[in-house]
N, C-alpha and C. Protein backbone atom coordinates (compact mmCIF):
# COMPACT_ATOMS: atom_id res chain seq x y z
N UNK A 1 35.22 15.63 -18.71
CA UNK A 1 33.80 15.86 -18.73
C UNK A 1 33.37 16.22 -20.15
N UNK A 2 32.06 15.75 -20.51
CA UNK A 2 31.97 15.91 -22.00
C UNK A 2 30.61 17.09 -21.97
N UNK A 3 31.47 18.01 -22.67
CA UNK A 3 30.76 18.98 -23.11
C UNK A 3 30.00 19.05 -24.48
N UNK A 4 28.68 19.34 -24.41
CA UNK A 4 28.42 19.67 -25.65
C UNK A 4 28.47 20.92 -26.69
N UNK A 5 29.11 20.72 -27.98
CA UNK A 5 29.05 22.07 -28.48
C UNK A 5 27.66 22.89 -28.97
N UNK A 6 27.16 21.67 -29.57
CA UNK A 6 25.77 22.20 -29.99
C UNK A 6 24.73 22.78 -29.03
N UNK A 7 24.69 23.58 -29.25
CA UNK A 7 23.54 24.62 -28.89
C UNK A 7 21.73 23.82 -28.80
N UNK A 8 21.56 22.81 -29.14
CA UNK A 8 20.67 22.38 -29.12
C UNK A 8 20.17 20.95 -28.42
N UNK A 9 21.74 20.27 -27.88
CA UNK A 9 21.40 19.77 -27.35
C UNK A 9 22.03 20.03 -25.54
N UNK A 10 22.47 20.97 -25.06
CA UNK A 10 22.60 21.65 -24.37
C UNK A 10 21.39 21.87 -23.30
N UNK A 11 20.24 21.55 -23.47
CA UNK A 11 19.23 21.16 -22.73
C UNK A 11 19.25 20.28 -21.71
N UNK A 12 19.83 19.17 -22.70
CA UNK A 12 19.51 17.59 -22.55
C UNK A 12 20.64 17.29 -21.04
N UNK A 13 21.82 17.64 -21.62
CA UNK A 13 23.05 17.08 -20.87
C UNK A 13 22.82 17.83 -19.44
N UNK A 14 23.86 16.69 -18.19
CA UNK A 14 24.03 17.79 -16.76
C UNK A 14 25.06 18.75 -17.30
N UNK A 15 25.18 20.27 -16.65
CA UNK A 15 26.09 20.32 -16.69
C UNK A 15 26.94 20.68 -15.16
N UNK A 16 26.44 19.76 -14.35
CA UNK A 16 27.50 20.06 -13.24
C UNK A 16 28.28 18.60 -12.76
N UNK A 17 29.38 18.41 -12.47
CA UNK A 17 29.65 17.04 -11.76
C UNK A 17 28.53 15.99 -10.91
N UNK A 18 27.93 16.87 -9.83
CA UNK A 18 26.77 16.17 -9.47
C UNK A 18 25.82 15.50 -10.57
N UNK A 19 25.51 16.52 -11.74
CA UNK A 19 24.54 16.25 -12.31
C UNK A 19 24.74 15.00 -13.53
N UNK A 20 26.13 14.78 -13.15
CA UNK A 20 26.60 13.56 -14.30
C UNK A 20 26.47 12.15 -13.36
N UNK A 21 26.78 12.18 -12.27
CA UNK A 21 26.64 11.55 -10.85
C UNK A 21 25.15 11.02 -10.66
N UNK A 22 24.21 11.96 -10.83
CA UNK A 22 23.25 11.40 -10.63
C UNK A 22 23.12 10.73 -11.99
N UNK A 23 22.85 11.17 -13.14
CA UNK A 23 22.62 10.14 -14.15
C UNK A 23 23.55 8.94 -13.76
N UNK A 24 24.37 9.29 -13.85
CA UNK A 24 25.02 7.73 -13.94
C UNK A 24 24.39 6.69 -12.71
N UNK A 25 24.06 7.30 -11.61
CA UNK A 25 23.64 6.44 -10.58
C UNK A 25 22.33 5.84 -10.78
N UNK A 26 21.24 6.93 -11.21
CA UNK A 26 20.20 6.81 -12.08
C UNK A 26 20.18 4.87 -13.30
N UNK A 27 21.14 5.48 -13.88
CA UNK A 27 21.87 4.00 -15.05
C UNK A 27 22.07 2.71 -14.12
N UNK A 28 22.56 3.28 -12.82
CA UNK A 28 23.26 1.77 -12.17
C UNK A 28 22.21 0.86 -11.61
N UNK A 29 20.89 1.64 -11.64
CA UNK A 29 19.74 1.28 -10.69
C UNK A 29 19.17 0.06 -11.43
N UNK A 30 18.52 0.53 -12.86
CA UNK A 30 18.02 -1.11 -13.40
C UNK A 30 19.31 -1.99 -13.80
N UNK A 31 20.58 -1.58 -14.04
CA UNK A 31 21.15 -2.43 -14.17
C UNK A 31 21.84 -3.64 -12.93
N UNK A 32 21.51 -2.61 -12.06
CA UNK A 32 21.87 -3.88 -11.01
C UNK A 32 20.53 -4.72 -10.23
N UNK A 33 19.26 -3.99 -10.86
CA UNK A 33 18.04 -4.86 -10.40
C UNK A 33 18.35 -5.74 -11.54
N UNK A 34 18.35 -5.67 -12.77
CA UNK A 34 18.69 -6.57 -13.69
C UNK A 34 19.55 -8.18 -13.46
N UNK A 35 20.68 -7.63 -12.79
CA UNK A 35 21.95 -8.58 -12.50
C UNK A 35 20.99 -9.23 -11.50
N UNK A 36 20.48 -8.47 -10.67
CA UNK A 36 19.64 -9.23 -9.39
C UNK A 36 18.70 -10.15 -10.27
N UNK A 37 17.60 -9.95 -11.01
CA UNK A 37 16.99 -10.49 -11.35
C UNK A 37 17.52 -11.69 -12.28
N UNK A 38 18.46 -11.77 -12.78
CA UNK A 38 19.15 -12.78 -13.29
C UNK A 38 19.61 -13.81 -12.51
N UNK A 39 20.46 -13.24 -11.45
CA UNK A 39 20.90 -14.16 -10.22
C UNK A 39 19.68 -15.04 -9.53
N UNK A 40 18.17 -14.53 -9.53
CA UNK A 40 17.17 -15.33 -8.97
C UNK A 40 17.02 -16.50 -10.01
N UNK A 41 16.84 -16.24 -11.30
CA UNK A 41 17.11 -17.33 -11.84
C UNK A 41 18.08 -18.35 -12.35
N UNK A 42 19.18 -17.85 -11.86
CA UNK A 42 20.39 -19.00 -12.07
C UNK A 42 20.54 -19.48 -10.92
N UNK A 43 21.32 -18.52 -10.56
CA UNK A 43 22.21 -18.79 -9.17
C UNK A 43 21.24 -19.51 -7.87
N UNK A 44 20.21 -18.59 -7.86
CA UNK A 44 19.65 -19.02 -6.71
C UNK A 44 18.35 -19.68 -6.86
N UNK A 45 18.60 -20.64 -7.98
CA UNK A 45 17.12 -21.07 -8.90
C UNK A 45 16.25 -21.94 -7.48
N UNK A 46 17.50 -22.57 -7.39
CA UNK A 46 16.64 -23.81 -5.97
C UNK A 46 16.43 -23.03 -4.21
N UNK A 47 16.75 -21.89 -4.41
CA UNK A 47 17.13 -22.18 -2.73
C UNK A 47 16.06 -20.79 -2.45
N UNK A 48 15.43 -21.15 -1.34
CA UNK A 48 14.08 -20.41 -1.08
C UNK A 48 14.62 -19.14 0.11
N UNK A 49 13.35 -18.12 -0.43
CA UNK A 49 14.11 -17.08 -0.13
C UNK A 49 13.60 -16.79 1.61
N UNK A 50 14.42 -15.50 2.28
CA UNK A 50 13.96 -15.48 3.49
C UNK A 50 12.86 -14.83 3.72
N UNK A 51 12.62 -15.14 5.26
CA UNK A 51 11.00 -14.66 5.50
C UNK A 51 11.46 -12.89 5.80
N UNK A 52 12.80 -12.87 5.68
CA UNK A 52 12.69 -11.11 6.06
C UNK A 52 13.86 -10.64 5.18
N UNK A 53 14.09 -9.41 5.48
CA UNK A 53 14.85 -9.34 4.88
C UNK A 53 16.31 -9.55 5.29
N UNK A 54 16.47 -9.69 7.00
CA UNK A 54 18.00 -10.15 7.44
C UNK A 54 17.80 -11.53 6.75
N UNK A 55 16.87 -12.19 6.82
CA UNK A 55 16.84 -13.37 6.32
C UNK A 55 17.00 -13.88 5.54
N UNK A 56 16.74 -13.05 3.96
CA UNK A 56 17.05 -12.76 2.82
C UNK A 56 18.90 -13.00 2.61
N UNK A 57 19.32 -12.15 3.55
CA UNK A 57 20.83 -11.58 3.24
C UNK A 57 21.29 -13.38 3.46
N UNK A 58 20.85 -13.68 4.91
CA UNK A 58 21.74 -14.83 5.07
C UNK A 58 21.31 -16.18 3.67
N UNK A 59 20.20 -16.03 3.77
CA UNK A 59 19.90 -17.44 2.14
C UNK A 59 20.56 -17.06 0.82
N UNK A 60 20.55 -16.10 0.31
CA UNK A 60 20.89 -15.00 -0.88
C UNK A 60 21.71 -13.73 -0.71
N UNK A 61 22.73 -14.12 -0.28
CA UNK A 61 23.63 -12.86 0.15
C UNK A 61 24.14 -12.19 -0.95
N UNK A 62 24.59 -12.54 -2.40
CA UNK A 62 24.69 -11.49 -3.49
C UNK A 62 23.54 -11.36 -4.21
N UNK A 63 22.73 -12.29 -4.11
CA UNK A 63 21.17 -11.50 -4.46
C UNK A 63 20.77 -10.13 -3.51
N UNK A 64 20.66 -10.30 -2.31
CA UNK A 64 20.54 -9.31 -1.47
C UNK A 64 21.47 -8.28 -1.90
N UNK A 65 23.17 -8.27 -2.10
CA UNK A 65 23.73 -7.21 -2.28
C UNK A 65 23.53 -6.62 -3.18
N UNK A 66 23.21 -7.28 -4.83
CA UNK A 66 22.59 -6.13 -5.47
C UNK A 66 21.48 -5.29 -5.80
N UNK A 67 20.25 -6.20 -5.14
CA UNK A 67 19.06 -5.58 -4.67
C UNK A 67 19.43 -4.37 -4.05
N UNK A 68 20.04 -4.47 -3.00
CA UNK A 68 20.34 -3.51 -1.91
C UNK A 68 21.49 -2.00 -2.60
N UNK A 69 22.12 -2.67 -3.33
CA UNK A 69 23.60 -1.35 -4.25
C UNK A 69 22.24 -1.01 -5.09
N UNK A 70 21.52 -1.29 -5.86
CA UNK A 70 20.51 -1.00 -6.61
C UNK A 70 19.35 -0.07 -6.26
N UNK A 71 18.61 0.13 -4.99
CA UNK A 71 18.21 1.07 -4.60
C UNK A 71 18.61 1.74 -3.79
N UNK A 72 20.03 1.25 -3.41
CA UNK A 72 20.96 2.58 -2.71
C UNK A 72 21.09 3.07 -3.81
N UNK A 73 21.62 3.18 -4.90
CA UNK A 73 21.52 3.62 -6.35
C UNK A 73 20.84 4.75 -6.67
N UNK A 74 19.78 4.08 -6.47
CA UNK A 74 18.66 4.75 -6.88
C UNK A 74 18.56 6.02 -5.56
N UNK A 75 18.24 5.36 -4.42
CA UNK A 75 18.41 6.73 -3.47
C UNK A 75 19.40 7.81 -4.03
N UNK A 76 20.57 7.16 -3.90
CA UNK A 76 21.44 8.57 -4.28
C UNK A 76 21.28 9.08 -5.20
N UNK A 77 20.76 8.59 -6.13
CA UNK A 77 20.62 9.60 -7.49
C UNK A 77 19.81 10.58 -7.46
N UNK A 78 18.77 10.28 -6.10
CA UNK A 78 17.72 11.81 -6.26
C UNK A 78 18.41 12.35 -5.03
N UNK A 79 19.47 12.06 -4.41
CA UNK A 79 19.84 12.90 -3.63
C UNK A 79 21.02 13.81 -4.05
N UNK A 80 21.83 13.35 -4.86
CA UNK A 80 22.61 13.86 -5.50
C UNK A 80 22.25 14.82 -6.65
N UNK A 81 21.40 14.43 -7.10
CA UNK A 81 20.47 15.15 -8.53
C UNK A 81 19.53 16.31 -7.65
N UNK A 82 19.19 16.64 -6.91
CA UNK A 82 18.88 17.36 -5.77
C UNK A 82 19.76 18.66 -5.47
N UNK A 83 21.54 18.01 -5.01
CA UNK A 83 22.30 19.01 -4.95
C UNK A 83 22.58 19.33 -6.04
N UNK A 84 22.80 18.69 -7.40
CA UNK A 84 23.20 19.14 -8.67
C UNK A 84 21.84 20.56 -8.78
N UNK A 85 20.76 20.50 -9.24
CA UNK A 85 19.76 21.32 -9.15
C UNK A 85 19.79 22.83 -8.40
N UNK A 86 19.73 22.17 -6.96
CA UNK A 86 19.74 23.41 -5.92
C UNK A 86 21.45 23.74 -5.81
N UNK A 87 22.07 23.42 -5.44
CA UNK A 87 23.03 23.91 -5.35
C UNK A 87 24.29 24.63 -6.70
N UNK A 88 24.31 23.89 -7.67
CA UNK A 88 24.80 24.29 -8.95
C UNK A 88 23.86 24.60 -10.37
N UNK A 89 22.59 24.73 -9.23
CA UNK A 89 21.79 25.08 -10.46
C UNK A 89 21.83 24.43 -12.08
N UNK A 90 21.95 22.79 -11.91
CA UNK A 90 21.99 22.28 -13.22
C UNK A 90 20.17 22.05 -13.69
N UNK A 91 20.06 22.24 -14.84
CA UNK A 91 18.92 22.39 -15.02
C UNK A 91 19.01 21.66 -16.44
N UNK A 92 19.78 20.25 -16.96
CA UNK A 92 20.23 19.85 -17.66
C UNK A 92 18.79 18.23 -17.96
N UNK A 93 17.93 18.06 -18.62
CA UNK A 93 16.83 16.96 -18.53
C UNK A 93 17.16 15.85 -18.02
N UNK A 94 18.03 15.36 -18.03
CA UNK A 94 19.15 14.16 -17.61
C UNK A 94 18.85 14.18 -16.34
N UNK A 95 19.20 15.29 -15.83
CA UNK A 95 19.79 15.82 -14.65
C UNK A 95 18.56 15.77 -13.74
N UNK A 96 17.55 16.16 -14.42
CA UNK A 96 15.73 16.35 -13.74
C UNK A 96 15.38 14.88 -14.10
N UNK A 97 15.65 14.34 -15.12
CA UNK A 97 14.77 13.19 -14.94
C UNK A 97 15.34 12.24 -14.02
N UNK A 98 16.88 11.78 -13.59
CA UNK A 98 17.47 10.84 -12.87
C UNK A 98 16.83 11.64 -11.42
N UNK A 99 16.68 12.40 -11.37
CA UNK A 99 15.77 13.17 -9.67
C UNK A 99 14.72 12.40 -9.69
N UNK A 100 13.76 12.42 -10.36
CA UNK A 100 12.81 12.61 -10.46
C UNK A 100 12.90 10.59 -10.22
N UNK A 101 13.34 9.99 -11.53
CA UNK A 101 13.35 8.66 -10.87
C UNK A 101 14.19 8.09 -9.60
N UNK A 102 14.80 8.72 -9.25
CA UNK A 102 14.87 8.65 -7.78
C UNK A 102 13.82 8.84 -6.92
N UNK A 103 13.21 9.84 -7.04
CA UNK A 103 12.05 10.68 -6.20
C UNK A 103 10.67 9.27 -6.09
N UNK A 104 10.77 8.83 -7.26
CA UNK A 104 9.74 7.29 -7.80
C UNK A 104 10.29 6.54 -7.10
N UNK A 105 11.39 5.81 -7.06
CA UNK A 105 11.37 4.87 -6.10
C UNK A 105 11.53 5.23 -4.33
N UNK A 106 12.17 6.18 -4.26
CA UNK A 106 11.85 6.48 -2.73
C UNK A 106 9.96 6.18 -2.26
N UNK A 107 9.42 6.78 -3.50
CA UNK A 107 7.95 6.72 -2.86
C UNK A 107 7.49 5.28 -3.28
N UNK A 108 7.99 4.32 -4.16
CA UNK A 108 7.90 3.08 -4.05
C UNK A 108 7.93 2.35 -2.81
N UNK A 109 9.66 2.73 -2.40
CA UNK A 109 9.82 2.29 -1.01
C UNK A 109 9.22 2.08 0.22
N UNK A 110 8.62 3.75 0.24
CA UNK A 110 7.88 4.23 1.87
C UNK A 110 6.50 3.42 1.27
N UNK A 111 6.02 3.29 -0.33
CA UNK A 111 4.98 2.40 0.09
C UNK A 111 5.09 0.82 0.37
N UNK A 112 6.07 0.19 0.43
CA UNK A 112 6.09 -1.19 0.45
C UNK A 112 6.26 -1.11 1.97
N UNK A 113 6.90 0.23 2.43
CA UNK A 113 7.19 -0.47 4.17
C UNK A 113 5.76 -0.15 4.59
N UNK A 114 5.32 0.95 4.35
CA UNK A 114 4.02 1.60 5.19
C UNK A 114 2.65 0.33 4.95
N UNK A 115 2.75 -0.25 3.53
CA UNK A 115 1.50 -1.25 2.98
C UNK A 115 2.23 -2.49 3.49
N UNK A 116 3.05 -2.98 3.15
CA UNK A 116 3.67 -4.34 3.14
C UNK A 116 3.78 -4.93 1.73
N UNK A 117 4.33 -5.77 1.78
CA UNK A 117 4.44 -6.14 0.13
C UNK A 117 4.31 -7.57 0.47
């Protein structure tokens, strides 16, 4: 685990296991919408997508899987960044901001199911 010595940036960093957990999960989120978004234009340039989302899985099944690891991603990072906080009291910016963008797409989410997209 990497500790910092400096006194000044000691703010910035988690310092609990959770709180490295959530950043990193935080990190995995655009990078695997990324990979997703790449795959729509290569991989799955020709083939049209489903009318749902089981439907989705069966036309685009590793498009779907990293859509799907990607805001599971993202979920866990404000759930995990949550226990880092309350439970080990990390209070590290890293640590608050990967919550916090977690906390953003959860309410992304509940609005695409509640509106429709």
């Amino acid at each position: 685990m990497f500790w910092c010595q400096d006194s000044t940036m000691r703010w910035l960093l988690p310092r609990s296991r959770p709180g490295w957990w959530s950043v990193g999960l935080a990190i995995a989120l655009p990078v695997l919408v990324a990979v997703g978004a790449a795959l729509t234009n290569t991989l799955y340039a020709g083939v049209p997508s489903g009318n749902s989302f089981l439907g989705d899985l069966r036309a685009r099944p590793v498009l779907w899987l990293t859509m799907v690891a990607g805001m599971g991603s993202g979920i866990a990072a404000f759930v995990v960044g949550l226990v880092a906080i309350i439970r080990a009291k990390d209070r590290g910016l890293l640590t608050i901001a990967a919550t916090a963008f977690g906390a953003l797409l959860i309410v992304f989410l509940f609005g695409e199911a509640i509106l429709g997209g």
